[in-house]
Protein backbone atom coordinates (compact mmCIF):
# COMPACT_ATOMS: atom_id res chain seq x y z
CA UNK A 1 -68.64 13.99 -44.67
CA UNK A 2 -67.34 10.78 -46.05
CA UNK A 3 -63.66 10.05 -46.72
CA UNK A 4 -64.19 9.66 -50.07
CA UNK A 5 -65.57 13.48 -50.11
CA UNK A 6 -62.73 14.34 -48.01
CA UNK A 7 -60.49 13.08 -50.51
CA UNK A 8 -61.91 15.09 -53.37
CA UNK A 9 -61.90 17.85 -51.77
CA UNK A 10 -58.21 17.39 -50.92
CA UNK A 11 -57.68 16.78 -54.76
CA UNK A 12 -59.28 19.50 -55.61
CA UNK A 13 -57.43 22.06 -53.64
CA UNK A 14 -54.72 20.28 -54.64
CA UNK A 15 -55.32 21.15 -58.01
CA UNK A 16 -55.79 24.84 -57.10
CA UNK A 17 -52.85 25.07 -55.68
CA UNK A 18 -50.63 23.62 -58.57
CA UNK A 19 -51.99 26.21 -60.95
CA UNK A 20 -51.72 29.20 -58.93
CA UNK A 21 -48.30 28.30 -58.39
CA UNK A 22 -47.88 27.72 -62.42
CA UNK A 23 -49.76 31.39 -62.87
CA UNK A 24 -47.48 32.97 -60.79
CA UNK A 25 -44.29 31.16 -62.30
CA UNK A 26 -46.26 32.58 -66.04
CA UNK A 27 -46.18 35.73 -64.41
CA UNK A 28 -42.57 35.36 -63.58
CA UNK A 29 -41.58 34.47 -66.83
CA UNK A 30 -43.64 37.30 -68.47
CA UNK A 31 -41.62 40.07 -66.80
CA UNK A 32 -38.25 38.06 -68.10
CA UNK A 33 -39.47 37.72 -71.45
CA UNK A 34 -40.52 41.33 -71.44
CA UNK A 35 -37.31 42.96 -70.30
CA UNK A 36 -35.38 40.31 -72.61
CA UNK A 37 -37.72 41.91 -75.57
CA UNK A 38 -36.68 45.29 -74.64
CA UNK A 39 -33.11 44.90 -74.09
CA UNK A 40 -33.09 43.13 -77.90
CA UNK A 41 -35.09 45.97 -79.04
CA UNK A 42 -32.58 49.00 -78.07
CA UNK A 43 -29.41 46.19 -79.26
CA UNK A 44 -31.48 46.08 -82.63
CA UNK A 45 -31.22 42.08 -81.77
CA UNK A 46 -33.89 40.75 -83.85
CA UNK A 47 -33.08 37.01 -82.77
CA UNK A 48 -33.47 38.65 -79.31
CA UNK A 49 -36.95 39.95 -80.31
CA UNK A 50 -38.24 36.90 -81.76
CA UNK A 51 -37.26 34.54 -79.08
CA UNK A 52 -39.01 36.77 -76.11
CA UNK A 53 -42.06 36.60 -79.27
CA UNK A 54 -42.00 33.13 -79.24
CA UNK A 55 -41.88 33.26 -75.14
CA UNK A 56 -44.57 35.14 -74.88
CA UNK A 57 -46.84 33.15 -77.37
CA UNK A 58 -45.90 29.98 -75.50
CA UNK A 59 -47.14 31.54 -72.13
CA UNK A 60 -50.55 32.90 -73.67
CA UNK A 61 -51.05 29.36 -75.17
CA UNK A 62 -50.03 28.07 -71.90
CA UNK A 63 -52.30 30.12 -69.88
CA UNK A 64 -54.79 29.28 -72.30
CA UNK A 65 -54.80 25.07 -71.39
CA UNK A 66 -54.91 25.89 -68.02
CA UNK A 67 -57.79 27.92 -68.45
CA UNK A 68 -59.43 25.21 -70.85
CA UNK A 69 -58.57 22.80 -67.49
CA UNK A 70 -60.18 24.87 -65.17
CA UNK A 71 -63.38 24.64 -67.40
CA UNK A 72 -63.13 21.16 -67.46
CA UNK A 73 -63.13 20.49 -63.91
CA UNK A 74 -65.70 22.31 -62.69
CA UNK A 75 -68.15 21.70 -65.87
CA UNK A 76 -67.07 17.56 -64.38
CA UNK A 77 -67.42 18.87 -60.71
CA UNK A 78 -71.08 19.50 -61.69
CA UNK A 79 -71.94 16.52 -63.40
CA UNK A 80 -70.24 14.62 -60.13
CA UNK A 81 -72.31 16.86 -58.06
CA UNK A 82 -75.49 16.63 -60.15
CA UNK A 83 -75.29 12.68 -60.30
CA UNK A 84 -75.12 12.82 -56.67
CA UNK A 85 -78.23 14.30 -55.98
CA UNK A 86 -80.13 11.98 -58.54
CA UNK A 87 -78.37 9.12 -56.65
CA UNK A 88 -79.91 10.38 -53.31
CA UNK A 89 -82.93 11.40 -54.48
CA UNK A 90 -83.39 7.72 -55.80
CA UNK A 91 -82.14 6.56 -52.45
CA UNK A 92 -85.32 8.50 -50.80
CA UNK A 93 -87.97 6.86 -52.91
């Protein structure tokens, strides 16, 4: 293994790492947000209720980018890997 693979494969556990930690701060939030919602439901709070809303959307679009990110790299992980094999192949012949 080269250092260069070494370092991508640092980077991309790197990666991994970040967003489970920014899941599990969503999922964090999403219980706040939740018992925030509830508590301005039974005060009849309706600023209350549409902030925790507004929370909630913001995580869902949130989770959503970091889903669209985790398509991104490995769809380019692929390529990377794919354009290595042509470049060894060519290396053989």
């Amino acid at each position: 293994m080269t250092n260069r693979d070494l370092l991508k494969e640092i980077r991309n556990e790197n990666k991994a790492i970040n967003r489970n930690i920014q899941r599990l701060i969503n999922i964090g939030l999403l219980g706040l947000f939740g018992k925030t919602g509830q508590a301005a439901k039974e005060k009849d709070d309706e600023t209350g209720r549409l902030l925790s809303k507004a929370g909630l959307l913001l995580i869902a679009i949130y989770e959503l980018l970091l889903f669209i990110s985790d398509l991104i790299d490995y769809r380019k992980s692929r390529v990377e890997d794919r354009f290595e094999e042509i470049k060894d192949s060519e290396k053989q012949l």
